[in-house]
Protein backbone atom coordinates (compact mmCIF):
# COMPACT_ATOMS: atom_id res chain seq x y z
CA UNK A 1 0.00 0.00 0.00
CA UNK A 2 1.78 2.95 -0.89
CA UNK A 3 1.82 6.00 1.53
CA UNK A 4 -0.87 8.39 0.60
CA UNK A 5 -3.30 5.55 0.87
CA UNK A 6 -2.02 4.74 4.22
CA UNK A 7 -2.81 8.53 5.21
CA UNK A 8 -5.64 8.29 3.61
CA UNK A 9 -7.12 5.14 5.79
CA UNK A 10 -5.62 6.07 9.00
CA UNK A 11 -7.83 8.95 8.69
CA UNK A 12 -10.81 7.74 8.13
CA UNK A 13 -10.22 5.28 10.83
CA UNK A 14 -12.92 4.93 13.72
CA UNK A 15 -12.25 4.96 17.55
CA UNK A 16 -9.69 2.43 16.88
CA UNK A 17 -8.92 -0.95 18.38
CA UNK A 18 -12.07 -2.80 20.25
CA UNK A 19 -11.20 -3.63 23.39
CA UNK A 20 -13.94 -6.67 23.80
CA UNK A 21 -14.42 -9.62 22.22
CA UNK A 22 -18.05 -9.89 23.46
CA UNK A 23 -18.76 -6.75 21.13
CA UNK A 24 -18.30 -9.06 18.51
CA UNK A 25 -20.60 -12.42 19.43
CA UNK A 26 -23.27 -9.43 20.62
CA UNK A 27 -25.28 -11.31 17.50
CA UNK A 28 -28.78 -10.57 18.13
CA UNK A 29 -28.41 -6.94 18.82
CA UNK A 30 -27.99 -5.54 15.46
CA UNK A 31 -26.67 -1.66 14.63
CA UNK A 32 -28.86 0.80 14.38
CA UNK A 33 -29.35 2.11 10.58
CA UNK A 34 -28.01 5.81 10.09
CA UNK A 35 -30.46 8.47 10.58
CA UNK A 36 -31.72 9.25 7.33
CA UNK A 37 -35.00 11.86 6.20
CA UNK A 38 -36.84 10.39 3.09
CA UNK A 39 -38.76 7.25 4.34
CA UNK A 40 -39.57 4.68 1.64
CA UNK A 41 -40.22 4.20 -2.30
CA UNK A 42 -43.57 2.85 -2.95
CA UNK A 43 -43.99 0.38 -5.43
CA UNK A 44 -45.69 1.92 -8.46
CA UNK A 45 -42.10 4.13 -8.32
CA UNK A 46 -40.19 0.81 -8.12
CA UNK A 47 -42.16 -0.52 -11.18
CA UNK A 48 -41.62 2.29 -13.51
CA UNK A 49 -38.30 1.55 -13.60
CA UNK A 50 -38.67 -2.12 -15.04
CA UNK A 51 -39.87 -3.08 -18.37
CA UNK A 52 -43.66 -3.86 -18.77
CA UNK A 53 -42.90 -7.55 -19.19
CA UNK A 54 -41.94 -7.68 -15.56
CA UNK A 55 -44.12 -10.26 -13.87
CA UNK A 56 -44.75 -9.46 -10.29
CA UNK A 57 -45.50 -12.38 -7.19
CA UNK A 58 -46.34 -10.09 -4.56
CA UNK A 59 -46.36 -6.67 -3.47
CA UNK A 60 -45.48 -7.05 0.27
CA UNK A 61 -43.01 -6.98 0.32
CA UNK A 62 -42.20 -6.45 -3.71
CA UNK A 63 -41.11 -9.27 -5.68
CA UNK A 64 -40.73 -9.72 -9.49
CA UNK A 65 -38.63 -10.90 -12.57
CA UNK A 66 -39.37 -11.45 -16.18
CA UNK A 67 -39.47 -15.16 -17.77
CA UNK A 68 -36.68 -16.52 -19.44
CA UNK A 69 -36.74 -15.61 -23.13
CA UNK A 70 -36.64 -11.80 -21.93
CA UNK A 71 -33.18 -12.70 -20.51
CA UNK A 72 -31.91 -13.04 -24.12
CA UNK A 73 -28.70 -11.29 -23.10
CA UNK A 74 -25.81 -11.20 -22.59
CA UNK A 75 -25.61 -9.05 -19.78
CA UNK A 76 -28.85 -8.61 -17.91
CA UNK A 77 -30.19 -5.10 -18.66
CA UNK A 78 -31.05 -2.98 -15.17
CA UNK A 79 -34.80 -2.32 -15.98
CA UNK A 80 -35.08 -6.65 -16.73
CA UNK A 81 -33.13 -7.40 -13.40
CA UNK A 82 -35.55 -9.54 -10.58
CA UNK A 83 -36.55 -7.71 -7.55
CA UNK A 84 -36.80 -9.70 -4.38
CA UNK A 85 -37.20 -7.20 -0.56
CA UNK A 86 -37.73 -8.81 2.38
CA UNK A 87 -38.89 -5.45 3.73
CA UNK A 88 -39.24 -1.69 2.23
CA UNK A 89 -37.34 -0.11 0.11
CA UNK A 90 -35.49 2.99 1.77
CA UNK A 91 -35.18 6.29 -0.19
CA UNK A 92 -31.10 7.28 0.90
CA UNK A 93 -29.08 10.30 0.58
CA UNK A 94 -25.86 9.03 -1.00
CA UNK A 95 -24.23 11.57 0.86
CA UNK A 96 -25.46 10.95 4.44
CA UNK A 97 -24.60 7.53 4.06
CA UNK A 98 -21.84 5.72 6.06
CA UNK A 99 -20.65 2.18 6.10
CA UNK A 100 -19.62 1.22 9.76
CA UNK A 101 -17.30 -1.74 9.95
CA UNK A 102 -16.56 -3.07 13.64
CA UNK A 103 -16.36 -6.39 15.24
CA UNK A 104 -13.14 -8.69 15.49
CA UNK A 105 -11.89 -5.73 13.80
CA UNK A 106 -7.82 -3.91 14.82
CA UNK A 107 -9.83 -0.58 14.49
CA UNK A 108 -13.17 0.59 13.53
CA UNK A 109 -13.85 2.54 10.01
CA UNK A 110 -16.94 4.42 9.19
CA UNK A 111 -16.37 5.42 5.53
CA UNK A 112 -18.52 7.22 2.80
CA UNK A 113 -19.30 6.71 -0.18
CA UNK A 114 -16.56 9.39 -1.53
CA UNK A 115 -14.43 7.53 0.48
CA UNK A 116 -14.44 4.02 -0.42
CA UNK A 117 -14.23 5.52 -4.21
CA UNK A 118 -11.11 7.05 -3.44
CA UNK A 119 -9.43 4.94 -0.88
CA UNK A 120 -9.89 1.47 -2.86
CA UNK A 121 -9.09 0.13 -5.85
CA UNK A 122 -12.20 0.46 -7.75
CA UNK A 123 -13.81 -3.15 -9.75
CA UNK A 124 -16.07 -3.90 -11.96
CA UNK A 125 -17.27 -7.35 -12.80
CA UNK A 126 -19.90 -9.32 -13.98
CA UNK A 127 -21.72 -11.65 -11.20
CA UNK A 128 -24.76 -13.95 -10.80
CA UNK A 129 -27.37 -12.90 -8.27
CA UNK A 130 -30.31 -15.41 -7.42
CA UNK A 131 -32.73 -15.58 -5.15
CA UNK A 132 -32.60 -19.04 -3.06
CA UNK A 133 -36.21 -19.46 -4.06
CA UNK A 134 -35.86 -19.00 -7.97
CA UNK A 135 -38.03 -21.84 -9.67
CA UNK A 136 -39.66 -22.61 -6.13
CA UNK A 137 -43.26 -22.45 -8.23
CA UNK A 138 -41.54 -25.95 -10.09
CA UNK A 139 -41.72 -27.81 -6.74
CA UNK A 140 -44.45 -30.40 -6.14
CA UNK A 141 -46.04 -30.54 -3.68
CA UNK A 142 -45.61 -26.63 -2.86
CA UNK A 143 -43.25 -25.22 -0.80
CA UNK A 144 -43.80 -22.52 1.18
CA UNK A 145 -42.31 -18.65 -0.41
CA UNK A 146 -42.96 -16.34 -3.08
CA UNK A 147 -44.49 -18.69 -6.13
CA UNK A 148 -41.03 -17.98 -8.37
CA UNK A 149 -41.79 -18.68 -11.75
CA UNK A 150 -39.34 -21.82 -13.57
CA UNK A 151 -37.02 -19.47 -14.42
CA UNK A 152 -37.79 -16.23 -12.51
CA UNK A 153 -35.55 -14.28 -9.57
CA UNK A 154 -31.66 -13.95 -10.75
CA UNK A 155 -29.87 -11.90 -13.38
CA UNK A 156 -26.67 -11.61 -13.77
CA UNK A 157 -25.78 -7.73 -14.64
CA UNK A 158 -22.05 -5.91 -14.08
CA UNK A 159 -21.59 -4.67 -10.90
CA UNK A 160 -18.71 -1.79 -9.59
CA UNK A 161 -17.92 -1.02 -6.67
CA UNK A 162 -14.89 -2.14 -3.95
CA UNK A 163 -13.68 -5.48 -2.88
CA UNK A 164 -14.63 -6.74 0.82
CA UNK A 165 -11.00 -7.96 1.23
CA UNK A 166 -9.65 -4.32 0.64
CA UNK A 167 -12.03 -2.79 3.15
CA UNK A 168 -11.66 -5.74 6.17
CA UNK A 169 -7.64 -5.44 5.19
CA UNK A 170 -7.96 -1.35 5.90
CA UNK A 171 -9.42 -2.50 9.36
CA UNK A 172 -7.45 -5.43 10.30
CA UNK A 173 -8.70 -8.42 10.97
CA UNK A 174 -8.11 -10.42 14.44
CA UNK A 175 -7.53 -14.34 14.86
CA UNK A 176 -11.10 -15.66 15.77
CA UNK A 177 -12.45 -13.71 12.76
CA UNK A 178 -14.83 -16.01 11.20
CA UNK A 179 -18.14 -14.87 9.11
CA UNK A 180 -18.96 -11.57 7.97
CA UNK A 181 -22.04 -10.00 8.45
CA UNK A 182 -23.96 -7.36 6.22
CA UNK A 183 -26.63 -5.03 7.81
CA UNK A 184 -29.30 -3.60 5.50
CA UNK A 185 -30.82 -0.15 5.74
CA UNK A 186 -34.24 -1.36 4.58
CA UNK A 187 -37.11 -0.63 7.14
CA UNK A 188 -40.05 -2.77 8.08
CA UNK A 189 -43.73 -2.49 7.66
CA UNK A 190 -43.51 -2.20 11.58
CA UNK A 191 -41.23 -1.24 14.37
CA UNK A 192 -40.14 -4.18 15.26
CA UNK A 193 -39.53 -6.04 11.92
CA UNK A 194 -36.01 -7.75 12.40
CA UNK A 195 -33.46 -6.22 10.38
CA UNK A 196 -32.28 -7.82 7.39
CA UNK A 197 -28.87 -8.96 8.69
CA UNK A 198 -27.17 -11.96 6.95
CA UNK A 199 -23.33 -12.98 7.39
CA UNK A 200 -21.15 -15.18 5.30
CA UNK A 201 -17.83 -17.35 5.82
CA UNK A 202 -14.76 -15.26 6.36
CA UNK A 203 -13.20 -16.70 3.25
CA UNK A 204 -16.68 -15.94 1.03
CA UNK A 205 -16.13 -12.33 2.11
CA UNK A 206 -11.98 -11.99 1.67
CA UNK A 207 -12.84 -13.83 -2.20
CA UNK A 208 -12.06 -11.73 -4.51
CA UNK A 209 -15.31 -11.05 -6.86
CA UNK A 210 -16.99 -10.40 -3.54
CA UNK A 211 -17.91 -6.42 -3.34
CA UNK A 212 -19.44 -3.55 -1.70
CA UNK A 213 -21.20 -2.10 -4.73
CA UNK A 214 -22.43 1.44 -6.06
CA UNK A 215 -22.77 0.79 -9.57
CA UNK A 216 -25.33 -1.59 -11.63
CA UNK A 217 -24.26 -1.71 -15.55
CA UNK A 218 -22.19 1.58 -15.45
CA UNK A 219 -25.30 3.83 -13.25
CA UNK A 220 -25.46 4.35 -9.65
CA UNK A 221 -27.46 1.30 -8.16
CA UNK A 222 -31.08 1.76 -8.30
CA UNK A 223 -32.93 2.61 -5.07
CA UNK A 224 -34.78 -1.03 -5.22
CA UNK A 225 -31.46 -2.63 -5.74
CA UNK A 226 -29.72 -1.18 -2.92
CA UNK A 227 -28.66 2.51 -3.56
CA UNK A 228 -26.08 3.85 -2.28
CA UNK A 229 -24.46 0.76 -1.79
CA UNK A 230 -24.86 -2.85 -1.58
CA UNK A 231 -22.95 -6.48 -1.36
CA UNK A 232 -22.59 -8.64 -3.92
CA UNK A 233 -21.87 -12.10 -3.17
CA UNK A 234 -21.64 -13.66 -6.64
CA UNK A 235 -22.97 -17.36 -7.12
CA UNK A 236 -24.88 -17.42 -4.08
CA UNK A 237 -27.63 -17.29 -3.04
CA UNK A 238 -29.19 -13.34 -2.81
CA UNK A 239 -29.65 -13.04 0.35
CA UNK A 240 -25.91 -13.12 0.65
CA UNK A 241 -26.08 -9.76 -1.31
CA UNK A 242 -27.00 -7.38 1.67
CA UNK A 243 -28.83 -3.99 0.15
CA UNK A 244 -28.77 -0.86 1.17
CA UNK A 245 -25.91 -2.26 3.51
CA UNK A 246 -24.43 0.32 6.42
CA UNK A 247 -22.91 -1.94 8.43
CA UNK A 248 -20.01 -5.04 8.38
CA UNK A 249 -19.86 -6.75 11.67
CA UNK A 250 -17.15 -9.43 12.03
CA UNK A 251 -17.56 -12.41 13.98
CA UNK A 252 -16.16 -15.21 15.48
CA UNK A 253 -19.15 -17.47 14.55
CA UNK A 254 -22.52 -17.41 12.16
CA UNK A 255 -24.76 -14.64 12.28
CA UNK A 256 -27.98 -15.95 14.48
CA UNK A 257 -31.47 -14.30 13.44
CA UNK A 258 -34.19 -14.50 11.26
CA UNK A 259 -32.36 -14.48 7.82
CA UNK A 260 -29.94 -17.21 8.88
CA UNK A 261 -31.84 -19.47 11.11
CA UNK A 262 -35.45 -19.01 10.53
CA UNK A 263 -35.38 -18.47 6.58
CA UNK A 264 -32.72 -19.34 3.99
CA UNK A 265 -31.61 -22.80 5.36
CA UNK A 266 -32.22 -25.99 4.05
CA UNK A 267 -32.58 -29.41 5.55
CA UNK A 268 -29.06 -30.98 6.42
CA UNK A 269 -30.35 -34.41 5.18
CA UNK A 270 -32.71 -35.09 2.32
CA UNK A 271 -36.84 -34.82 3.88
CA UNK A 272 -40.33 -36.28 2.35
CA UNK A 273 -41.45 -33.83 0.60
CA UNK A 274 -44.30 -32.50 1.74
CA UNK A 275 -42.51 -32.53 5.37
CA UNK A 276 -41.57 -29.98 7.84
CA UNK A 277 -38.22 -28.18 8.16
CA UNK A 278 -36.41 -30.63 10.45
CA UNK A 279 -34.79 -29.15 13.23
CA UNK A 280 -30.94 -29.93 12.05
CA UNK A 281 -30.86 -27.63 9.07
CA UNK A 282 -28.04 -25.70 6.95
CA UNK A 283 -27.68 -22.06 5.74
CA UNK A 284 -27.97 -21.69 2.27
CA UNK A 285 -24.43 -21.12 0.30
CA UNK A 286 -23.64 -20.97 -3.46
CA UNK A 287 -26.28 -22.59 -6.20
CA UNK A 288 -25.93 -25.55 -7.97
CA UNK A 289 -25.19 -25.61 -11.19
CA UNK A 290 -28.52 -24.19 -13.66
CA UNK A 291 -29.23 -23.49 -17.58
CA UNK A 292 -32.45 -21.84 -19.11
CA UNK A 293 -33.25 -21.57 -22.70
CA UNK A 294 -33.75 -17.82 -23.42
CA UNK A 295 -34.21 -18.32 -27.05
CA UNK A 296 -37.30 -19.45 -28.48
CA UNK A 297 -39.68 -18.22 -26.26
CA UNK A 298 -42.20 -20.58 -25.02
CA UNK A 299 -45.28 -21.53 -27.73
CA UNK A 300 -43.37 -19.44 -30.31
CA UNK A 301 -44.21 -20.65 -33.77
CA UNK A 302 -41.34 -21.17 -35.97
CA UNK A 303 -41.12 -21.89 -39.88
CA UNK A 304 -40.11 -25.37 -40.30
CA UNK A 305 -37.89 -24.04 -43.63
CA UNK A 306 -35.59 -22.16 -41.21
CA UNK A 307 -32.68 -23.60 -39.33
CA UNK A 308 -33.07 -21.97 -35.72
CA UNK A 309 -30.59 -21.37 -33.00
CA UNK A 310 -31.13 -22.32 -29.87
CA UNK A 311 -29.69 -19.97 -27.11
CA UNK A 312 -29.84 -20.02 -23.42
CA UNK A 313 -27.31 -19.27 -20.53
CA UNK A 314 -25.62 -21.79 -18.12
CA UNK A 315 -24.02 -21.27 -14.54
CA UNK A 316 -22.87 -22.56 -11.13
CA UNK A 317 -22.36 -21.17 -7.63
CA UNK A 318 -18.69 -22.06 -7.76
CA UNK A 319 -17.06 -23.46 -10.10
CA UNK A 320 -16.80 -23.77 -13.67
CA UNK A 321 -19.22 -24.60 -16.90
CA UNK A 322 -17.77 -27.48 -18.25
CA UNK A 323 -20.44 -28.19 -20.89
CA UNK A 324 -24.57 -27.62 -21.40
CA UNK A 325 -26.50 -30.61 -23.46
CA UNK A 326 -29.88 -29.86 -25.80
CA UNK A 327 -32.50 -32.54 -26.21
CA UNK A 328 -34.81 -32.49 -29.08
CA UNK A 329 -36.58 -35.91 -28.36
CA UNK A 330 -37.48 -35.41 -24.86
CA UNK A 331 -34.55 -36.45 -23.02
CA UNK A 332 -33.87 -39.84 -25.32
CA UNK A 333 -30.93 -38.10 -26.78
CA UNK A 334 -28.71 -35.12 -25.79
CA UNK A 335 -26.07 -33.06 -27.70
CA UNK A 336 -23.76 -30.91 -26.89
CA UNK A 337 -24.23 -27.10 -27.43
CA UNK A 338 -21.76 -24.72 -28.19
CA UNK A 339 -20.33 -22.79 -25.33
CA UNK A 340 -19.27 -19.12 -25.79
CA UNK A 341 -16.39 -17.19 -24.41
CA UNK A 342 -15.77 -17.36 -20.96
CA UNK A 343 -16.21 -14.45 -19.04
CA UNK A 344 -15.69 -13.01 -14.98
CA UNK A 345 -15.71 -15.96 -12.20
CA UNK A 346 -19.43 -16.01 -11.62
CA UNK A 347 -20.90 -14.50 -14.90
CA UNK A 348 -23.73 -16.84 -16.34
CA UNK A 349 -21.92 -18.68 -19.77
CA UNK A 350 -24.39 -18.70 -23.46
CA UNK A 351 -24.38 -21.50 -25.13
CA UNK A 352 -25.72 -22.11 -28.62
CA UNK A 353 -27.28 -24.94 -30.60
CA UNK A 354 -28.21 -24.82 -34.28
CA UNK A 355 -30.90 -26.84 -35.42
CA UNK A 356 -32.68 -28.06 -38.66
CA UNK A 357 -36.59 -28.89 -38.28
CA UNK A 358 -37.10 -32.34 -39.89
CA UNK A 359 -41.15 -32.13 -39.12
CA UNK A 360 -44.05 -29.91 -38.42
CA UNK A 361 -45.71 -29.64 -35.11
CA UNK A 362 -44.83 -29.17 -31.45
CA UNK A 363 -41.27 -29.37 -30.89
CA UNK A 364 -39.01 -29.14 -27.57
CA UNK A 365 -36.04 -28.47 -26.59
CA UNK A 366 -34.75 -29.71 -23.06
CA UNK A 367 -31.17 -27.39 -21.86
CA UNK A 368 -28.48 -29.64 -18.99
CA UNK A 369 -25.83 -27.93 -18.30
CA UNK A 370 -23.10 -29.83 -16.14
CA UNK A 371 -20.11 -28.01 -14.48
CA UNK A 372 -16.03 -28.87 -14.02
CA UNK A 373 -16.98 -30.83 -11.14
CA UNK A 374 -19.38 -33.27 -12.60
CA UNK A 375 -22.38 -32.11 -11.40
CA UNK A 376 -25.32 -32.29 -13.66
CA UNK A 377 -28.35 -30.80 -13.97
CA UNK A 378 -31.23 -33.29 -12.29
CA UNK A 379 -34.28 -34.29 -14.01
CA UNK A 380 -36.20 -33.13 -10.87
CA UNK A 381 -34.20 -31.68 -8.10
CA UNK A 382 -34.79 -33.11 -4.29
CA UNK A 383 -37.78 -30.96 -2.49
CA UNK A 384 -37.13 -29.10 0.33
CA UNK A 385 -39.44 -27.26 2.77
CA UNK A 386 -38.66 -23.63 1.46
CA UNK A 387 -38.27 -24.77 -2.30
CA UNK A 388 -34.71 -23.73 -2.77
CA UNK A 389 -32.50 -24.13 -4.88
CA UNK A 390 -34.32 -25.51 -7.99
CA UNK A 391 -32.24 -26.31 -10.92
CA UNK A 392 -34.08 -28.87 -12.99
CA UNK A 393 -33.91 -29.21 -16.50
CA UNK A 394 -36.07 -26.41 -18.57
CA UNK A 395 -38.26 -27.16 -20.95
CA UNK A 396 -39.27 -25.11 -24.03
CA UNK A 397 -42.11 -26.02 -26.83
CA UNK A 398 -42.31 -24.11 -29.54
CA UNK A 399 -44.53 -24.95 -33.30
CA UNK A 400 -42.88 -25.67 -36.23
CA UNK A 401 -45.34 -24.61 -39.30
CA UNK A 402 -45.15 -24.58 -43.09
């Protein structure tokens, strides 16, 4: 770190060093969020900003994506990306806002915007963000959560903004540091909603892709998404991606409350379906791996002269795309699809795959992807209680017609 920098973090330094370690374990009493005028954004000002194709599940709190064949990009477009609150969504003065760090922490930072922008090194990348529950709507019987639609809650847009790492290595991190926990500024329908505080591993939040972000696609975040600034936790699940985030606590253990223990976990061994969350359960991490077809759109009807290409986009919590299969015949048969260029860490990868029609009628095509680890794609992934994590096979029909 060269010597203006050094300056330059010593004085935006907090109190300095915490004296107790019980500051940090103090888990279930959560910072209080900066004193801000402006109260909320109601939702008819969150939906102007999103294309008209936007399919919304429910309004309280607001939740919506579009369907897969208007994710026919390569880079999701802002007013197309999904938008899942748990609670309200704050209207922020970039200006006011601070970003407290504390914990098993050397010394304390509170740092603005301005400052993070000019004390960093500034990244941008392109990164997956899902909701745990995208696809939940596939599960049978249902599972309890906002009805996702097959292939409704991620997008996977470019994000800018600082890396984690650079920010816990300005405040020094102490031996029993062990999880990371985000605080978001969003406020509740009532007083005494529970914050929206989730925390991951230590080494999740030192990886390099993972960020405190201001910018979505080269444009200051919008307010739904987490203006002024935001986590993003790439290739897991979105809760991981704290909005509207003001504070990093470090700890020597998991974050306990609602968003860890209560929601966001998944059985630790296979249940019934139809059963209740068992007792011994699991946070949820980074998604398996997942392909959609974004090209034809469903019941699209297609001249049977043309040759058509298929396209659709592949990806995988962490890891690698090794390859993504296409089945004409209903899963008899599979061939391979072409793959394009591989992009940032956790960017979704297109694939392509040309194809003659030999007949008129209904035709599908079924999209497996598989990643560098050999996991594939299943048929019909195992049910759990919340209906995470769904990553079956999709399944597009389209007519072929003189």
């Amino acid at each position: 770190m060269d010597e203006s920098r050094r300056t330059f973090l010593g004085g935006v330094a907090g109190a300095g060093a915490l004296a107790l370690l019980g500051e940090a374990r103090a888990q279930d009493k959560p910072a209080a969020a900066p004193a801000q005028p402006g109260g909320t954004i109601g939702n008819e000002a969150v939906k102007s900003g999103k294309v008209s194709s936007m399919q919304y599940h429910s309004e309280r709190p607001l939740t919506g994506s579009v369907p897969a064949h208007q994710h026919d990009f390569d880079v999701t477009p802002t007013d197309r990306m999904f938008v899942r609150n748990n609670l309200l969504t704050p209207d922020l003065d970039a200006a006011r806002h601070r970003l407290s760090v504390k914990g098993l922490v050397d010394k304390e930072l509170s740092l603005s915007l301005e400052d993070l922008k000019k004390g960093f090194p500034v990244v941008t990348l392109q990164g997956m963000v899902e909701c745990a529950g995208s696809g939940r709507s596939n599960y049978q019987p249902r599972a309890s959560g906002t009805p996702w639609d097959p292939t409704g809650g991620m997008g996977c847009p470019k994000w800018t903004g600082v890396r984690v790492a650079d920010v816990l290595g300005a405040a020094g991190l102490r031996p029993a540091a062990a999880h990371v926990a985000g605080q978001g500024g969003d406020p509740g329908m009532i007083a005494t909603a529970a914050p929206v505080i989730r925390s991951v591993p230590l080494a999740k939040a030192l990886e390099e892709n993972t960020l405190i972000a201001w910018d979505m696609n080269g444009a200051p975040l919008p307010k739904v998404h987490g203006f002024p600034l935001r986590l993003v936790v790439p290739g897991w699940v979105g809760s991981a991606s704290t909005k509207w985030v003001h504070t990093l606590t470090v700890l020597d253990a998991p974050f306990k409350g609602t968003f860890m223990t209560n929601s966001y976990v998944t059985p630790k061994f296979p249940v019934e379906p139809g059963q209740k969350m068992p007792a011994d359960t699991v946070s949820t991490e980074a998604w398996p791996v997942k392909s959609m077809i974004t090209f034809p759109a469903p019941n699209a009807r297609l001249k049977g002269s043309e040759r058509l290409t298929v396209r659709g986009s592949a990806w995988v919590g962490e890891g690698a795309i090794d390859r993504v299969e296409i089945s004409t015949d209903e899963g008899l048969t599979w061939q391979r699809a072409s793959l394009g260029p591989r992009g940032d860490k956790y960017a979704w990868r297109r694939f392509a795959f040309e194809f003659q029609p030999q007949r008129f009628g209904y035709q599908t095509f079924l999209a497996r992807a598989w990643d560098d680890r050999g996991n594939a794609q299943p048929l019909v992934p195992g049910w759990n209680p919340l209906g995470y994590f769904w990553n079956g096979v999709h399944r597009v029909g389209v007519v072929i017609e003189a």
